[in-house]
C-alpha atoms as a PDB file:
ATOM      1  CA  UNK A   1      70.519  32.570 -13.045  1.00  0.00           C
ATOM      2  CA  UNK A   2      70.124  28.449 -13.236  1.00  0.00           C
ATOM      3  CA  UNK A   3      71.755  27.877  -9.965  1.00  0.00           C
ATOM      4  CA  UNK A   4      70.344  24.769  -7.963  1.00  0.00           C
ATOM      5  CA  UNK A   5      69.359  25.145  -4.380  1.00  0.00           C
ATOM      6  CA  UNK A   6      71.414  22.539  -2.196  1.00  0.00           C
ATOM      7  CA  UNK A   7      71.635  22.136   1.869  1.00  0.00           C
ATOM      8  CA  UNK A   8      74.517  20.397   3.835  1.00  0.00           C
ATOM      9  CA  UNK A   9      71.959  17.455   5.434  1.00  0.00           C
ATOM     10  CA  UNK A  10      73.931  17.910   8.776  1.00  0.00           C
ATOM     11  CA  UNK A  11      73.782  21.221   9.243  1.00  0.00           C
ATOM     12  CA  UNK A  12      70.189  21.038   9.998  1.00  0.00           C
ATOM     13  CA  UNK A  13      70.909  18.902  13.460  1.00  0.00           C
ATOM     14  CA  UNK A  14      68.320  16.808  12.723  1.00  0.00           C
ATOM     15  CA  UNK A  15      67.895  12.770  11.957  1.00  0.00           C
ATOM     16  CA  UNK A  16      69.098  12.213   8.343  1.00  0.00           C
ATOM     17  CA  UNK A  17      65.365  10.814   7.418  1.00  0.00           C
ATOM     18  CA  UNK A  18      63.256  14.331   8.639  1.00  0.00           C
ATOM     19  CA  UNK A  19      66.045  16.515   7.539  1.00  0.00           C
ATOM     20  CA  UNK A  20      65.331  14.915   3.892  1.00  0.00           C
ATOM     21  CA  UNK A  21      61.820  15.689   4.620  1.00  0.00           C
ATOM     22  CA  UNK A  22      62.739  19.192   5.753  1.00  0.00           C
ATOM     23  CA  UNK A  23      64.290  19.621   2.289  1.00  0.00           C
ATOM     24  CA  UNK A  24      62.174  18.810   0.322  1.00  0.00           C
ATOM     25  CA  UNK A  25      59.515  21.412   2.191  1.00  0.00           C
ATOM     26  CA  UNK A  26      61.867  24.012   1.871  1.00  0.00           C
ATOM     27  CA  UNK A  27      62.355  23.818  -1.817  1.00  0.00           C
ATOM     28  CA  UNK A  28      66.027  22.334  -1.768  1.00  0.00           C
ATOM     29  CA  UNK A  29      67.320  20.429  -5.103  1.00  0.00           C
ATOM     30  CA  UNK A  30      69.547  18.281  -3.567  1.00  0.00           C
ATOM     31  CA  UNK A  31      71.593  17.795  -0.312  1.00  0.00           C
ATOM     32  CA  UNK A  32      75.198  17.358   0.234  1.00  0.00           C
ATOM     33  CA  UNK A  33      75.988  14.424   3.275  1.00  0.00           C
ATOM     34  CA  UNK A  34      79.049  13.898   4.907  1.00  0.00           C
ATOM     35  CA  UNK A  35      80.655  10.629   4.750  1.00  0.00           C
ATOM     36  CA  UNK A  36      83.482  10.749   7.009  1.00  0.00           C
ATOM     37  CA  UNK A  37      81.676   9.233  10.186  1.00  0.00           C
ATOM     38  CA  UNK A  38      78.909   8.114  11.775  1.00  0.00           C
ATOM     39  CA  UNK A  39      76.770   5.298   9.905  1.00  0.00           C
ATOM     40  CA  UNK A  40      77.349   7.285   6.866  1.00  0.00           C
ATOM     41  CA  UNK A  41      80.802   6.548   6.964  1.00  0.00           C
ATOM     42  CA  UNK A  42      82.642   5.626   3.479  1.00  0.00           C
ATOM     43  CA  UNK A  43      84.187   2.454   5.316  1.00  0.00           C
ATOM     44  CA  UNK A  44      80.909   1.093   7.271  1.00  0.00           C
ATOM     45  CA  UNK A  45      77.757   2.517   5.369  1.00  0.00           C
ATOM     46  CA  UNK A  46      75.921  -0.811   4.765  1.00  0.00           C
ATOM     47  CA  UNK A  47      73.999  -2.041   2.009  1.00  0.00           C
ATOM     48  CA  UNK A  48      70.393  -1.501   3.064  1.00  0.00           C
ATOM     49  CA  UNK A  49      71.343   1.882   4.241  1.00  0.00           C
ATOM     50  CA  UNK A  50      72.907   3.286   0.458  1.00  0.00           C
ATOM     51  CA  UNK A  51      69.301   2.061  -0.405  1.00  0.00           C
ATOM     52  CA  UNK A  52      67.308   3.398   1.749  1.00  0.00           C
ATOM     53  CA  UNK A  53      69.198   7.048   1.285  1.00  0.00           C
ATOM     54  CA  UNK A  54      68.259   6.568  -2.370  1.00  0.00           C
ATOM     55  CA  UNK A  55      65.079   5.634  -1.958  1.00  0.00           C
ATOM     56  CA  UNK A  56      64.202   8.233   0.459  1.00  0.00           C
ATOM     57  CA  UNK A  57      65.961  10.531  -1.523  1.00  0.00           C
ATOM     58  CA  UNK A  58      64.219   9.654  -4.962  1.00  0.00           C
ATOM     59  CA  UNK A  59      60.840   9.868  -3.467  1.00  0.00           C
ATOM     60  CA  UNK A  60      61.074  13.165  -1.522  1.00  0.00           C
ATOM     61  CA  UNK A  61      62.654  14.130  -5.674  1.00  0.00           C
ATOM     62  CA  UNK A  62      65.841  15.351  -4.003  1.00  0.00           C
ATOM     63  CA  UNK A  63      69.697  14.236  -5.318  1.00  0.00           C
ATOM     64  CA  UNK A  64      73.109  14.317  -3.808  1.00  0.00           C
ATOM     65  CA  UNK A  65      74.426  17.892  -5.228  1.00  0.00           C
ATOM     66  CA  UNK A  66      77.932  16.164  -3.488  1.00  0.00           C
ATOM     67  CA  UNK A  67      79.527  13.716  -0.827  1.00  0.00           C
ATOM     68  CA  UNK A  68      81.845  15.999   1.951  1.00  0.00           C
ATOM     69  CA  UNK A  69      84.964  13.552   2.310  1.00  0.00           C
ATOM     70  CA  UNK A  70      86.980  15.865   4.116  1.00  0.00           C
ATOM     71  CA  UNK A  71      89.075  14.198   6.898  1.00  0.00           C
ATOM     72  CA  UNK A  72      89.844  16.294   8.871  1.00  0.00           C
ATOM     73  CA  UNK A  73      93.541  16.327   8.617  1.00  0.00           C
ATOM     74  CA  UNK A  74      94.717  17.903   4.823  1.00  0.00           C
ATOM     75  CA  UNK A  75      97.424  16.525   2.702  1.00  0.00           C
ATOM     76  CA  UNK A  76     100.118  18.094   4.383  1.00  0.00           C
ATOM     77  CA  UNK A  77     101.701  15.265   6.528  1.00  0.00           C
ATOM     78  CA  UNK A  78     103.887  12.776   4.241  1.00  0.00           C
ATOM     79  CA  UNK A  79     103.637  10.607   7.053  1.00  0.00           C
ATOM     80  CA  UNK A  80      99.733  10.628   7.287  1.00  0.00           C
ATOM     81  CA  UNK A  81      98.691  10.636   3.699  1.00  0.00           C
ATOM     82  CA  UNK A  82      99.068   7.252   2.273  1.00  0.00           C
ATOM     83  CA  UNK A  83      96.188   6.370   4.563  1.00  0.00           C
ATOM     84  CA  UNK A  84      93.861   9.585   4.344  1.00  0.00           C
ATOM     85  CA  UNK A  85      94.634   9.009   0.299  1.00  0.00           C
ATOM     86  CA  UNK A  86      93.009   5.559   0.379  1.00  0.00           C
ATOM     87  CA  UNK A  87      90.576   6.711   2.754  1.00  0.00           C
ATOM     88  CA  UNK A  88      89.642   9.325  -0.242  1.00  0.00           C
ATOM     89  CA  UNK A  89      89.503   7.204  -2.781  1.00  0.00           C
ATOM     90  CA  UNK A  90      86.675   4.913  -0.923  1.00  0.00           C
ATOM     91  CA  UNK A  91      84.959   8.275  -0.640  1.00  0.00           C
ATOM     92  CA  UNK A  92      85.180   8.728  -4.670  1.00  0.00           C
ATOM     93  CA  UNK A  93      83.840   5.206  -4.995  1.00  0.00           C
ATOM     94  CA  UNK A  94      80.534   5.648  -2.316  1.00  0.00           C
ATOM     95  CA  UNK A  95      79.727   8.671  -4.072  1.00  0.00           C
ATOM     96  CA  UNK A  96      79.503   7.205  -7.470  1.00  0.00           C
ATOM     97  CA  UNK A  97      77.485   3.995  -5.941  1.00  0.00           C
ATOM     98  CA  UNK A  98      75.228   6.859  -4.741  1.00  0.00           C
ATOM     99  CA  UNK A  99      74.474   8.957  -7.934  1.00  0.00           C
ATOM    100  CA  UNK A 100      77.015  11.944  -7.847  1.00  0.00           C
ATOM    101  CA  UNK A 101      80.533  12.550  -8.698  1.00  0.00           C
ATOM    102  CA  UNK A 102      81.621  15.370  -6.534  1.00  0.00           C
ATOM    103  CA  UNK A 103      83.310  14.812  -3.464  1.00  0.00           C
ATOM    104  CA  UNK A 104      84.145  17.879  -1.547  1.00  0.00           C
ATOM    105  CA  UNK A 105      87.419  18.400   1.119  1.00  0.00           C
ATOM    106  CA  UNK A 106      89.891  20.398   2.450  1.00  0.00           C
ATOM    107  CA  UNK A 107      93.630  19.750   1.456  1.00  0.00           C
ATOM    108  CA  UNK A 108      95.185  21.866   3.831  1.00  0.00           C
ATOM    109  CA  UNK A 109      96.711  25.205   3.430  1.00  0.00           C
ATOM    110  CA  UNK A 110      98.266  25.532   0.328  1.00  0.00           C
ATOM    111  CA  UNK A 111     101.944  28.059   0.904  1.00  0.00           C
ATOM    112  CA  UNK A 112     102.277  31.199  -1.147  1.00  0.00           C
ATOM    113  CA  UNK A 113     106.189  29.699  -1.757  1.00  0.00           C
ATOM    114  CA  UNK A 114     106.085  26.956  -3.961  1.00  0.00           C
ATOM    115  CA  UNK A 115     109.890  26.030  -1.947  1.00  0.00           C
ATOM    116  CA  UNK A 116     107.986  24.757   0.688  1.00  0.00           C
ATOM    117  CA  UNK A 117     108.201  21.577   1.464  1.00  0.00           C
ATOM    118  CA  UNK A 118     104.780  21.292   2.351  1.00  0.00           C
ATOM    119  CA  UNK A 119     103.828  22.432  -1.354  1.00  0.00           C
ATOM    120  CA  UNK A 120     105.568  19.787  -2.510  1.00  0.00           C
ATOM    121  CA  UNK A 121     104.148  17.194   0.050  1.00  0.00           C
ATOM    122  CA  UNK A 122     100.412  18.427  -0.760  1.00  0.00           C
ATOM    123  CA  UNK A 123     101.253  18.224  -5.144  1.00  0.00           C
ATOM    124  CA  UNK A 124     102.386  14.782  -4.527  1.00  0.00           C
ATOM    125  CA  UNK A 125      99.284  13.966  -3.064  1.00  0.00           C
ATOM    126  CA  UNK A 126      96.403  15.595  -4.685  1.00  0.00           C
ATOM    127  CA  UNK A 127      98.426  14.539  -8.038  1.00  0.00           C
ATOM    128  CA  UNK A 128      97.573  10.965  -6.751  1.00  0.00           C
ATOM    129  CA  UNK A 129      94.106  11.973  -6.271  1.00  0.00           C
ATOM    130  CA  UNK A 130      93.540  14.015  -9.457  1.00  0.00           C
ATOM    131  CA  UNK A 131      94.657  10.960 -11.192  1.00  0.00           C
ATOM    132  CA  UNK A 132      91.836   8.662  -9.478  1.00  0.00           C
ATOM    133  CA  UNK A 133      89.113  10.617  -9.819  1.00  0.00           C
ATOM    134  CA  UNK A 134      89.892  10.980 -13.757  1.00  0.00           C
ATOM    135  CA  UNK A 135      89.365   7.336 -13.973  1.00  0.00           C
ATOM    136  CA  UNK A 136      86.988   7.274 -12.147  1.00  0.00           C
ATOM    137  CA  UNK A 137      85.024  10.218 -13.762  1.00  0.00           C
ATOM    138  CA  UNK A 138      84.916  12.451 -10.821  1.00  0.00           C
ATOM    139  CA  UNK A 139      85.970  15.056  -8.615  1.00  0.00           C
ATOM    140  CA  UNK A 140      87.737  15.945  -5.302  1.00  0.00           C
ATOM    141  CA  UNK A 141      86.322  19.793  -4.690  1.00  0.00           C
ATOM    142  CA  UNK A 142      88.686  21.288  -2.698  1.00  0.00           C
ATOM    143  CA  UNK A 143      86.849  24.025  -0.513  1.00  0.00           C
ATOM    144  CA  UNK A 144      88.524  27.460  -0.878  1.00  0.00           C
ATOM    145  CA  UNK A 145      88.991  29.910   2.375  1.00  0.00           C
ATOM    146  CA  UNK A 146      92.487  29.139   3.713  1.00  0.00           C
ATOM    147  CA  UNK A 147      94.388  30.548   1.243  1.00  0.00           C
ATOM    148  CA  UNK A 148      94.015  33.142  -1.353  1.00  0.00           C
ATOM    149  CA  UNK A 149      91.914  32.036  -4.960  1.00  0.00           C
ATOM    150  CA  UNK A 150      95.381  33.233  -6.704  1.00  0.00           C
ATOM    151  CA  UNK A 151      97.458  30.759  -5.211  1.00  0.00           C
ATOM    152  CA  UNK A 152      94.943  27.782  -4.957  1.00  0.00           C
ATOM    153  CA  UNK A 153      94.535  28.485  -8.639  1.00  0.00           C
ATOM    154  CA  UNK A 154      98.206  28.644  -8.930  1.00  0.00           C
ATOM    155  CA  UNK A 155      98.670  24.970  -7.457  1.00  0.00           C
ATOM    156  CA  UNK A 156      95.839  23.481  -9.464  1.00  0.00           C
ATOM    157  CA  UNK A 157      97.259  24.709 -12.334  1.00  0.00           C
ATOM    158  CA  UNK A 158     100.327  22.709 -11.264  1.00  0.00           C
ATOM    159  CA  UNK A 159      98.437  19.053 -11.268  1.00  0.00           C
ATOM    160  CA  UNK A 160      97.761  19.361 -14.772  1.00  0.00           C
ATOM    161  CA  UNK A 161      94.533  17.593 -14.209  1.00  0.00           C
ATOM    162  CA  UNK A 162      91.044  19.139 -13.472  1.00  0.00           C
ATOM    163  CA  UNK A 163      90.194  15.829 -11.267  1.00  0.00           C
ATOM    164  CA  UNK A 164      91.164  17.909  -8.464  1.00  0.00           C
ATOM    165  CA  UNK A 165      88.661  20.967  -8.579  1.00  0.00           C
ATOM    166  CA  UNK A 166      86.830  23.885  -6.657  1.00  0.00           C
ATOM    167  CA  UNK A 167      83.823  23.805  -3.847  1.00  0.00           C
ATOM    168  CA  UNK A 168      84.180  27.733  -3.953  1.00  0.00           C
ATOM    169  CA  UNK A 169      82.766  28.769  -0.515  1.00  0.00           C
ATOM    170  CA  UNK A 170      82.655  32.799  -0.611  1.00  0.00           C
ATOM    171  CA  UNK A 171      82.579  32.962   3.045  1.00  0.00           C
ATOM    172  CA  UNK A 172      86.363  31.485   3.526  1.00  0.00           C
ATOM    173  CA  UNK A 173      87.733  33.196   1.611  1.00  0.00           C
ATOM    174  CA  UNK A 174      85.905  36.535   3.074  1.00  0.00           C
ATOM    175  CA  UNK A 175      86.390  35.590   6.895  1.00  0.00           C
ATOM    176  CA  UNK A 176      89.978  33.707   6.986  1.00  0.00           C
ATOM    177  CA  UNK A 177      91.499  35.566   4.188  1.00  0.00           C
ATOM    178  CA  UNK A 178      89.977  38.484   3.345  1.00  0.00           C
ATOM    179  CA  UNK A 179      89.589  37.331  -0.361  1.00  0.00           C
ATOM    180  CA  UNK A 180      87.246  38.738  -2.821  1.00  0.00           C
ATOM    181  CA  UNK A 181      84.699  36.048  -3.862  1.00  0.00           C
ATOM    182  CA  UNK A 182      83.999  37.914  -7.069  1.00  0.00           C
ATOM    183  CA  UNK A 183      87.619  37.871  -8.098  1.00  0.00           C
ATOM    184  CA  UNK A 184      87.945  34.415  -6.682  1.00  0.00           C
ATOM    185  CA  UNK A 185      85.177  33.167  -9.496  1.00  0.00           C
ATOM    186  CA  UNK A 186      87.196  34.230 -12.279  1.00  0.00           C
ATOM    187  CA  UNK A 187      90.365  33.455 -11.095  1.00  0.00           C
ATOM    188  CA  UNK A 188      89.441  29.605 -10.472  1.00  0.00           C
ATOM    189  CA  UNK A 189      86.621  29.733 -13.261  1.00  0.00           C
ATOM    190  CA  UNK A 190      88.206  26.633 -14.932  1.00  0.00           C
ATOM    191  CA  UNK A 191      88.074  24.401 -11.604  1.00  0.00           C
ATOM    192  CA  UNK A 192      84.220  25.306  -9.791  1.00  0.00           C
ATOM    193  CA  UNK A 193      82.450  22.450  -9.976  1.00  0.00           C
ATOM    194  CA  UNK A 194      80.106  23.175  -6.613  1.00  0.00           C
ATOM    195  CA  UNK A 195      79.286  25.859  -4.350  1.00  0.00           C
ATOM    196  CA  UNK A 196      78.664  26.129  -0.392  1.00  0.00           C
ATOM    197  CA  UNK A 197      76.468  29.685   0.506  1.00  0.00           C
ATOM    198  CA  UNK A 198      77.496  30.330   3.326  1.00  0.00           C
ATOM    199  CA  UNK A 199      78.330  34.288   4.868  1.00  0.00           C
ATOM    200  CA  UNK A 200      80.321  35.652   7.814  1.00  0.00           C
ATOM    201  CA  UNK A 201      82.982  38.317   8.946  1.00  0.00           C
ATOM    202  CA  UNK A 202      86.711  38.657   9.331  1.00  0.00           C
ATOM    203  CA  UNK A 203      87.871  40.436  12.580  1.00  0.00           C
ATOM    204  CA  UNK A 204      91.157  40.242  12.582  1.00  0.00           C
ATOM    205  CA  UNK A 205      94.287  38.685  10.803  1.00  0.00           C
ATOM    206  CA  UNK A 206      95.544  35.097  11.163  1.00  0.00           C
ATOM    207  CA  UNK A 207      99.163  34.745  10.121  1.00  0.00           C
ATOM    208  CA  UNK A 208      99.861  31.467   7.362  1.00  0.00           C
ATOM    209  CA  UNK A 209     102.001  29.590  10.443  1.00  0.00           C
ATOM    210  CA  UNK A 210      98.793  29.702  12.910  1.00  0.00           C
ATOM    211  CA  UNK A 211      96.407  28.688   9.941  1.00  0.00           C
ATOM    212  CA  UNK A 212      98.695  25.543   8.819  1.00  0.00           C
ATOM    213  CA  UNK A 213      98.783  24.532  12.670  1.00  0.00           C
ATOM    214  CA  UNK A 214      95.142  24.764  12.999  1.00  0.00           C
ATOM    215  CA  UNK A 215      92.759  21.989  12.269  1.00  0.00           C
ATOM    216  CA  UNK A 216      89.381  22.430  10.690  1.00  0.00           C
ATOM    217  CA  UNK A 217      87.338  22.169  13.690  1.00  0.00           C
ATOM    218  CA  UNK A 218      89.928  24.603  15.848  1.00  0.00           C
ATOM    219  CA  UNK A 219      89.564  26.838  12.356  1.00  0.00           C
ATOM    220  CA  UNK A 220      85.936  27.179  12.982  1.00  0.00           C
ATOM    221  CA  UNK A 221      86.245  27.788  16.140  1.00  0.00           C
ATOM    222  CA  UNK A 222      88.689  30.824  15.970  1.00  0.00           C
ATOM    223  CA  UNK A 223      87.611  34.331  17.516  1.00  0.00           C
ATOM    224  CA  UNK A 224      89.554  35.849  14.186  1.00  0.00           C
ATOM    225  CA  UNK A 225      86.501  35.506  11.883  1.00  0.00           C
ATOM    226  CA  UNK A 226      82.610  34.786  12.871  1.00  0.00           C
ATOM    227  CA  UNK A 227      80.450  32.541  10.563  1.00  0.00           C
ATOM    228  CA  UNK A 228      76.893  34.963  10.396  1.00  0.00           C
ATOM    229  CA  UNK A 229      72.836  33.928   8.644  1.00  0.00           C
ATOM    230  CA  UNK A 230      73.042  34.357   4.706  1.00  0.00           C
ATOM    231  CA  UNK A 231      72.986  38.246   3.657  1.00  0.00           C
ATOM    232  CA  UNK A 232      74.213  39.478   7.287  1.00  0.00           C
ATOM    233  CA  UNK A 233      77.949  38.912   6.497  1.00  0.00           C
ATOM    234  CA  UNK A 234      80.242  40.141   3.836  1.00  0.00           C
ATOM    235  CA  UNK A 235      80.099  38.073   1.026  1.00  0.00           C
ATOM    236  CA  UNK A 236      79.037  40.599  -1.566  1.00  0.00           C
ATOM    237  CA  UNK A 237      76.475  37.736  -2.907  1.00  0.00           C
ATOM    238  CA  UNK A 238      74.308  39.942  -5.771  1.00  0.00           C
ATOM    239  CA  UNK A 239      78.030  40.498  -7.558  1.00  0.00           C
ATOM    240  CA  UNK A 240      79.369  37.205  -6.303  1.00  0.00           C
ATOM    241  CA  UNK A 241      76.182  35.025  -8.250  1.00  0.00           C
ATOM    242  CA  UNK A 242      76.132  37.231 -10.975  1.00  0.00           C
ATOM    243  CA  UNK A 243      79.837  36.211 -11.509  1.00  0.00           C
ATOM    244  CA  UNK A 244      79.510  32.416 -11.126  1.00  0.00           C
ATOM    245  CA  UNK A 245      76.340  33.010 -13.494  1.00  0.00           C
ATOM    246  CA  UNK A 246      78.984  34.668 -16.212  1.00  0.00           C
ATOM    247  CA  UNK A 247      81.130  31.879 -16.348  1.00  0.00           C
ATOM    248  CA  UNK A 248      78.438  29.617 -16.926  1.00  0.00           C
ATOM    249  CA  UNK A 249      78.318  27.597 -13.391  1.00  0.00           C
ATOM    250  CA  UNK A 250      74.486  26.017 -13.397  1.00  0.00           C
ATOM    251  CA  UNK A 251      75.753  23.701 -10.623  1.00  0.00           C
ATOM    252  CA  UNK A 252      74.707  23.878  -6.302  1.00  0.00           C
ATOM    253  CA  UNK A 253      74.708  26.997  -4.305  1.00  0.00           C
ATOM    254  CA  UNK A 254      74.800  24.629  -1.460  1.00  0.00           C
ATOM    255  CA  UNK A 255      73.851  26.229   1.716  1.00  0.00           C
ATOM    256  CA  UNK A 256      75.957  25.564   4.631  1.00  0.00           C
ATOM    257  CA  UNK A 257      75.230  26.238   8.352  1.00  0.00           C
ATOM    258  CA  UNK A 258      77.998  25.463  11.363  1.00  0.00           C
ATOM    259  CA  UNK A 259      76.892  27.327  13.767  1.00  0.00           C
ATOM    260  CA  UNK A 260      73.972  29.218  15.702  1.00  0.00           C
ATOM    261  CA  UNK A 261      70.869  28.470  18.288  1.00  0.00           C
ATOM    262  CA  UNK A 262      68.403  27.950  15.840  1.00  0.00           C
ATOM    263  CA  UNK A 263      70.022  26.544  11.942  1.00  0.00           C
ATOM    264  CA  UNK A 264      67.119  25.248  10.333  1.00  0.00           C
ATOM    265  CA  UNK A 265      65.615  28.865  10.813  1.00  0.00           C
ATOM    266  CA  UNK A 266      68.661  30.390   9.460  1.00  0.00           C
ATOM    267  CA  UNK A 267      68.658  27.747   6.528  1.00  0.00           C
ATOM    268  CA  UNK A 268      64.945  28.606   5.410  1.00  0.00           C
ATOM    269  CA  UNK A 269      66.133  32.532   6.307  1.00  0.00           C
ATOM    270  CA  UNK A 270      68.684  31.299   3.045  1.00  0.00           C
ATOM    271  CA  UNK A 271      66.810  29.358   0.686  1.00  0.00           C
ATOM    272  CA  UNK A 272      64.678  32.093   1.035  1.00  0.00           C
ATOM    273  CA  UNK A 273      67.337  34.708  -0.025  1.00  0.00           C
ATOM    274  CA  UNK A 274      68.941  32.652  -2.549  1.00  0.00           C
ATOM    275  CA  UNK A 275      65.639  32.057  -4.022  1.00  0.00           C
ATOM    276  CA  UNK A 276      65.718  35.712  -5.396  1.00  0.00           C
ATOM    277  CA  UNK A 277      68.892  34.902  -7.990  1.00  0.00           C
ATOM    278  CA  UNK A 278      67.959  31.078  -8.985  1.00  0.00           C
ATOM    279  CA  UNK A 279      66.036  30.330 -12.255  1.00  0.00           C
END
């Protein structure tokens, strides 16, 4: 399997300069950073900082596998997304200045009922955004887990335009809605463009009203699923890689880790595991 090995920087808790280090000691291809605050931001990253990032990236032989650009809010206020659109787009552009063209978020949860009036709200915008990141030669990723592959695959379909694409993250879709990861590679096979490994456990239902009131950080938070170390959750990951693998994805498994006492350990506990399927 020619997967690549990625880390979200952050999820280390550590300064940006020794968690590249920490990377590169683990065996990591590349790193995804977040750009939505912090001297990182999209809006106030300066200069000498894109250059040092490259620099330190380039000599420690790592990449950016992708930018995460997500904002916290989705697409589903009318009211809210002229700005968070703009915001996006200066997202597309820093990621491009820094060497990748994958810009992962969350869009909010898409209804089952195309009728909705948030359907139609969320089309309007990621239309908007499908159509920049075609020019610009790139992609918005959205991250799966809040609703079902089907009907993410469903509204994609509807943009007519792959600039809006897939950061498949098994775990979502296992902990929030009970999803099968292996269907959910072939049924958005045309869209993956980047991965997040990341495992957990649902415990109980959430019903579509409480997840579209929810924000991300009150989503992670929620006693209804628990986020759990690579290969101690329930993403089925041999069948799950060996699926991505049949489609032909040689792109990041991109490991991911939001929670716990101790995360580097549990992110050397994954390279370690995904190590067994890659090259």
């Amino acid at each position: 399997m020619n997967f690549k090995l990625g880390v979200m920087m952050e999820s280390f808790l550590l300064p940006w300069r020794e968690a590249i280090e920490v990377a590169k000691k683990i065996g990591a291809d590349g790193l995804q950073i977040r750009t939505t605050d912090g001297e990182f931001k999209a809006s106030v990253m300066s200069k000498a900082l894109k250059q040092e990032l490259k620099d330190r990236l380039n000599a420690n032989g790592l990449e950016i596998s992708a930018l995460c650009g997500d904002l916290g809010k989705g697409f589903g206020n009318k009211e809210l997304n002229p700005s968070l659109i703009e915001e996006s787009k200066r997202i597309i552009d820093l990621a491009k200045e820094l060497g990748t063209n994958i810009v992962t978020t969350h869009i909010g949860v898409v209804p089952n009922d195309k009728n909705h009036e948030r359907y139609k709200i969320m089309q309007e915008a990621c239309y908007e955004l499908a159509m920049y990141a075609d020019k610009m030669e790139a992609k918005f990723a959205v991250e799966t887990g809040p609703e079902t592959s089907l009907t993410l695959k469903n509204f994609l379909d509807s943009l007519g335009s792959k600039g809006v694409s897939v950061n498949l993250d098994p775990a979502n879709l296992v902990m929030v809605t009970g999803d099968d990861p292996v269907k959910a590679v072939e049924n958005l096979k045309d869209y993956i463009v980047h991965t997040h490994a990341k495992d957990g456990r649902k415990l109980y239902d959430l019903s579509p009203e409480i997840i579209y009131g929810l924000e991300e950080s009150e989503m992670l938070s929620s006693p209804a699923f628990i986020e759990l170390p690579l290969g101690d959750g329930d993403v089925p990951f041999e069948n799950y890689l060996k699926a991505l693998n049949g489609i032909g994805f040689e792109g990041y498994l991109t490991i991911e880790r939001e929670v716990g006492a101790d995360p580097k350990a549990d992110i050397i506990k994954a390279a370690d595991f995904l190590r067994k399927y890659i090259g």
